[in-house]
Protein backbone atom coordinates (compact mmCIF):
# COMPACT_ATOMS: atom_id res chain seq x y z
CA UNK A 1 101.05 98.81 94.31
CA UNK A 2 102.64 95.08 95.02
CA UNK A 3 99.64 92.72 94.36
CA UNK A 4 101.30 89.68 95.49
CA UNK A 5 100.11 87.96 98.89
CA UNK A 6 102.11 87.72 101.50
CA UNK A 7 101.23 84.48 102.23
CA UNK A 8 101.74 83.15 98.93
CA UNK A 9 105.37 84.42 99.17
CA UNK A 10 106.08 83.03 102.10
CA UNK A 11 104.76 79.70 100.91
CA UNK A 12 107.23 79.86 98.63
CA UNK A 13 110.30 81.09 100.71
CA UNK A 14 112.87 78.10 101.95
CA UNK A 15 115.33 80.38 102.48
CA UNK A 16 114.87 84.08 104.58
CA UNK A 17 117.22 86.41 103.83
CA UNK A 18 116.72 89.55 106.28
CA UNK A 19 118.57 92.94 105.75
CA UNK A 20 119.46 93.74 109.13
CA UNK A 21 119.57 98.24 109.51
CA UNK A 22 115.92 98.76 108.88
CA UNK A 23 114.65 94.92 109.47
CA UNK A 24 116.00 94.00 112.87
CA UNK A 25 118.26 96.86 114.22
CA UNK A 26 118.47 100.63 113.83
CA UNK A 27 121.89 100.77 113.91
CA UNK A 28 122.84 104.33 114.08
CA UNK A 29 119.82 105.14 116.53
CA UNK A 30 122.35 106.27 119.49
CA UNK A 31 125.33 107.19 116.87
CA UNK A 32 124.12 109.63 113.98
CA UNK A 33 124.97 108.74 110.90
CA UNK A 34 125.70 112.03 109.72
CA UNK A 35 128.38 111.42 112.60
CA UNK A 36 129.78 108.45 111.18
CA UNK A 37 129.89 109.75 107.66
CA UNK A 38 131.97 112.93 108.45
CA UNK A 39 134.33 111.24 110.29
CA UNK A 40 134.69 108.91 107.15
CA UNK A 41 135.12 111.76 105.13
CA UNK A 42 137.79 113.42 107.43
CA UNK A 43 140.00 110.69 106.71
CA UNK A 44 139.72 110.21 103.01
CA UNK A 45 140.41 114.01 102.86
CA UNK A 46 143.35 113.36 104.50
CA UNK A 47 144.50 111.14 101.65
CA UNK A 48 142.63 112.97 98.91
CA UNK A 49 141.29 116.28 99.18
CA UNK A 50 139.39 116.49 96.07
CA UNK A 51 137.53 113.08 97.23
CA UNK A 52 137.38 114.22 100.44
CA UNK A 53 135.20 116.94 99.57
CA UNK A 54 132.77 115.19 97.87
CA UNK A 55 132.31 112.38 100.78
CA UNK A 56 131.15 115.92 102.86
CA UNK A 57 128.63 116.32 100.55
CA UNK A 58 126.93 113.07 101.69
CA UNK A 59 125.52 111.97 105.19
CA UNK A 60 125.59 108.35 104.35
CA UNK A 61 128.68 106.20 105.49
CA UNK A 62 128.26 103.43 103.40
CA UNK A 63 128.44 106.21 100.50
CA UNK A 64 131.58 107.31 101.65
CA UNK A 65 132.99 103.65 101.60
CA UNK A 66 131.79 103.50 97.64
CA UNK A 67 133.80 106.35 96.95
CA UNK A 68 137.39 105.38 98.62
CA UNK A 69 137.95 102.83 95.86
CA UNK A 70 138.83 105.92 93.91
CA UNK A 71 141.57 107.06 95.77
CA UNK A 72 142.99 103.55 96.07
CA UNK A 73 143.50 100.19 97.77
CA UNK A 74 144.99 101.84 100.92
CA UNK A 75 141.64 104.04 101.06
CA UNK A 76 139.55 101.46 101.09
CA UNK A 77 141.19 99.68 104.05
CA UNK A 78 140.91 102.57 105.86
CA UNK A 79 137.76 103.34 105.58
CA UNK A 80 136.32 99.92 105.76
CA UNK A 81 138.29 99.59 109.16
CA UNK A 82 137.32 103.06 110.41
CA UNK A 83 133.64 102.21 109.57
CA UNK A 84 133.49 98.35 110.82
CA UNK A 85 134.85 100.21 114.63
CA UNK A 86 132.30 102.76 114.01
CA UNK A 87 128.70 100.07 113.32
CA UNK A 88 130.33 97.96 116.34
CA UNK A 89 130.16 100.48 118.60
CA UNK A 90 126.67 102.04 117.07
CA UNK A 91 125.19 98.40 117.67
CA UNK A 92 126.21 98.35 121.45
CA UNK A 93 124.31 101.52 121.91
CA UNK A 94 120.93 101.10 119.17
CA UNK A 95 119.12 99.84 121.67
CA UNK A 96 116.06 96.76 121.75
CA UNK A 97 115.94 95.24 118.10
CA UNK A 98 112.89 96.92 115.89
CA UNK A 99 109.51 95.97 116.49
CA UNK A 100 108.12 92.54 115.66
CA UNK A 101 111.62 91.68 114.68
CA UNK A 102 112.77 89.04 117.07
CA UNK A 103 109.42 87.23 116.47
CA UNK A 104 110.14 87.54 112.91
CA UNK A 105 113.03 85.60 113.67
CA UNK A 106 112.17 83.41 116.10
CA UNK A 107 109.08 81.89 113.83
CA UNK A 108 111.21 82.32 110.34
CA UNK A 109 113.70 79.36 112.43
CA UNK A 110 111.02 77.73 114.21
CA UNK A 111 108.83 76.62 110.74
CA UNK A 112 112.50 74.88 109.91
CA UNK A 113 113.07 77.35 106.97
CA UNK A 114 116.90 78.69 106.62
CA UNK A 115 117.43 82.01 107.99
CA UNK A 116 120.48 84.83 107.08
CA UNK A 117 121.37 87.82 107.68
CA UNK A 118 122.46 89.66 104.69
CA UNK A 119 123.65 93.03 105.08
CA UNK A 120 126.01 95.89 103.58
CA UNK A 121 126.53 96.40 107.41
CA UNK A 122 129.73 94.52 108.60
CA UNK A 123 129.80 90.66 109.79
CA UNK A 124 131.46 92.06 113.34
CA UNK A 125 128.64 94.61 113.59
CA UNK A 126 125.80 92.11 112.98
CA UNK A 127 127.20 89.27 115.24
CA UNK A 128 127.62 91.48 117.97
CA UNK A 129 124.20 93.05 117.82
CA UNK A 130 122.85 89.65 117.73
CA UNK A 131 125.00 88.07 120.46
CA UNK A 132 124.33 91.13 122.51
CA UNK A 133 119.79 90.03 122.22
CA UNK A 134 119.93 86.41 122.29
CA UNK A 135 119.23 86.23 118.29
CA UNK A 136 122.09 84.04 117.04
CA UNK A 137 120.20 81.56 117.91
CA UNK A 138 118.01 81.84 115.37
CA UNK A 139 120.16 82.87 112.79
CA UNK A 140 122.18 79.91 110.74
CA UNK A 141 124.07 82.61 108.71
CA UNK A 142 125.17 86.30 108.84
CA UNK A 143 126.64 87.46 105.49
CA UNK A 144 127.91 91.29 105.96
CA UNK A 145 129.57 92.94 103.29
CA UNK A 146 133.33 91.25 101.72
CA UNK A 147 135.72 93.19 103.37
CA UNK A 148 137.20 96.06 100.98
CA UNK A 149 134.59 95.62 98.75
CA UNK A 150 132.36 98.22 98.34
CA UNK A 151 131.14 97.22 94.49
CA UNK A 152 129.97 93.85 95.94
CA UNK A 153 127.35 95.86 98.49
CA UNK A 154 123.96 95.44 97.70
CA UNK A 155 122.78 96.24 94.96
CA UNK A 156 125.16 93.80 93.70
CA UNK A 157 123.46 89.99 94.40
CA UNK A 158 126.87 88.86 95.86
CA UNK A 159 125.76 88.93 99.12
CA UNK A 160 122.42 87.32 98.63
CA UNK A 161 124.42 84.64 95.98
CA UNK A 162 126.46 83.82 98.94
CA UNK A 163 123.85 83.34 101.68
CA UNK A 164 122.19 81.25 99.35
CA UNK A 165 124.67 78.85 99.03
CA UNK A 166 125.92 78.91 102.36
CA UNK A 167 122.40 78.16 103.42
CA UNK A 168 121.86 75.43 100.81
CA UNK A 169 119.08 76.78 99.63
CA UNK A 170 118.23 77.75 96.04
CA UNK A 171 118.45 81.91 95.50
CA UNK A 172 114.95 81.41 93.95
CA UNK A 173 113.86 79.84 97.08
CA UNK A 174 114.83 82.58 99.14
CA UNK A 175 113.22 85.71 100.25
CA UNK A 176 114.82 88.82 101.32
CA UNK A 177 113.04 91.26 103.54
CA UNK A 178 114.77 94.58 103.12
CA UNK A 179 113.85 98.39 103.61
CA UNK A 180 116.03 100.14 100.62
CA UNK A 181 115.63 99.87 96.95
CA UNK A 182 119.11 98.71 97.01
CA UNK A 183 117.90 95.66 98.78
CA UNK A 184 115.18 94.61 96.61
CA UNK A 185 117.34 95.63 93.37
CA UNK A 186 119.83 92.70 94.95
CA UNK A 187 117.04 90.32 94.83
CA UNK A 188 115.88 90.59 91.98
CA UNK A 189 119.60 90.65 90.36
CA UNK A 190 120.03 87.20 92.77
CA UNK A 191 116.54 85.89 91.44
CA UNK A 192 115.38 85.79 94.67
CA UNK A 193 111.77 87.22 96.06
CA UNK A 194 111.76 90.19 97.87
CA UNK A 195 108.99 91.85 100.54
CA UNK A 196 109.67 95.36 100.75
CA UNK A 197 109.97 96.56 104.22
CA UNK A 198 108.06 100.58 104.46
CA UNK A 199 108.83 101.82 107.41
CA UNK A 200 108.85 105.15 106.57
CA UNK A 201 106.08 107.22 104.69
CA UNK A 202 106.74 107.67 101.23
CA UNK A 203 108.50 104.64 100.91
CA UNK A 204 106.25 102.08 99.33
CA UNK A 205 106.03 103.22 95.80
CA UNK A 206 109.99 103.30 95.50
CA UNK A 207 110.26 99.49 96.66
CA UNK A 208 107.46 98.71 94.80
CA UNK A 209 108.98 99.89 91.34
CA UNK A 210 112.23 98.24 92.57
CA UNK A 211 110.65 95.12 92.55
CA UNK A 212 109.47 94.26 95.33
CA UNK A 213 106.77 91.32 95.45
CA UNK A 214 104.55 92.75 98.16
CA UNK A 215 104.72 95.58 101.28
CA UNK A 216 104.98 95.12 104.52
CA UNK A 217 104.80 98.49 107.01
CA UNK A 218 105.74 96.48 110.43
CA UNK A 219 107.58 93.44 110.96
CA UNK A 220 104.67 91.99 113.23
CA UNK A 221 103.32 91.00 109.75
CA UNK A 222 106.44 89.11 108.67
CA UNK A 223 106.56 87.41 112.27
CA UNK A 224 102.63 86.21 111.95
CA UNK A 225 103.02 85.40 108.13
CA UNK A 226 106.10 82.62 109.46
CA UNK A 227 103.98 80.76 111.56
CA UNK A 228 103.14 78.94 108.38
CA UNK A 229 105.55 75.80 107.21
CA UNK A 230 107.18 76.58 103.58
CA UNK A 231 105.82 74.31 100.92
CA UNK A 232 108.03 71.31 99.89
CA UNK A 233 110.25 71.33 96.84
């Protein structure tokens, strides 16, 4: 198990670095994911069958996006444009942000640390989700995934690399709160600290052996643990 104090981590943390499905939204709450992938899937199988069939065998979207690049550049477009229309219009219908979240935000911004958004979800999708609860406000940053891209998704540490430096904030000075192995696998790739998010049974040991520096099972936590000012540097 993570041995790490939260506090201690958060003393540390200049820069907060949220994933946002899992984190702050459920984005495919209202509009299955299964959904989204098969529709994915329909259309590379239009342009390759033998691809095609092996997006079916796969429920996640974002898995279907990593597997276009091997049909081609015209794939990929496709796909990433088919899926950025598809997380927009999830967002508008996931419903109130998850619990503990917004105060996670609100008190990240309020103790004058820099706070991102970094997500394999798209820029558009984010934005609107935020823009739709008020939370932009408290956001200086949203960093989705680099358009036709799928190799620089987390687990890559592009994303976190980039949010770093547009925060001006060191990546070893930032923290990144994230629910998936992929997330804290990004961190630690960045250098950055990473609090694993549980927020499902079964998950803790996974995030734990992907690095992560401590576990968290609500976000109330990470909203109460920000009322504390970082320490300077």
């Amino acid at each position: 198990m993570a041995s790490e104090s939260l506090a201690a981590i958060v003393a540390a943390t200049s820069g907060v670095l949220f994933d946002f499905d899992g984190p702050v939204c459920d984005v495919f709450a209202e509009y299955p994911a299964p959904g989204v992938a098969l529709d994915l899937a329909a259309i590379l199988a239009q342009i390759d069958a033998t691809n095609g069939e092996r997006a079916l065998e796969t429920d996640d979207p974002m898995e279907v996006l990593r597997l276009a690049p091997r049909v081609g550049e015209g794939a990929v477009r496709r796909i990433e444009e088919a899926l950025r229309s598809a997380e927009v219009s999830a967002v508008k219908a996931a419903g109130a942000p998850v619990a503990g979240a917004v105060d996670s935000l609100r008190t990240a911004h309020a103790s004058g640390r820099r706070v991102a958004i970094v997500s394999n979800n798209s820029s558009a999708c984010v934005k609107e989700y935020l823009a739709l609860h008020d939370l932009d406000r408290f956001v200086h940053q949203v960093i989705g995934r680099f358009p036709n891209r799928p190799d620089l998704m987390k687990p890559s540490p592009s994303s976190l690399e980039r949010a770093a430096k547009a925060l001006g904030v060191k990546a070893s000075i930032c923290t990144l709160i994230g629910d998936s192995t992929t997330d804290i696998e990004a961190a630690a790739r960045a250098g950055s600290m990473a609090i694993g998010f549980a927020n499902k049974p079964g998950k803790e040991a996974s995030l734990v052996a992907a690095g992560a520096r401590t576990i968290i099972t609500t976000m109330v936590t990470v909203a109460e643990a920000f009322l504390m000012p970082p320490v300077a540097r």
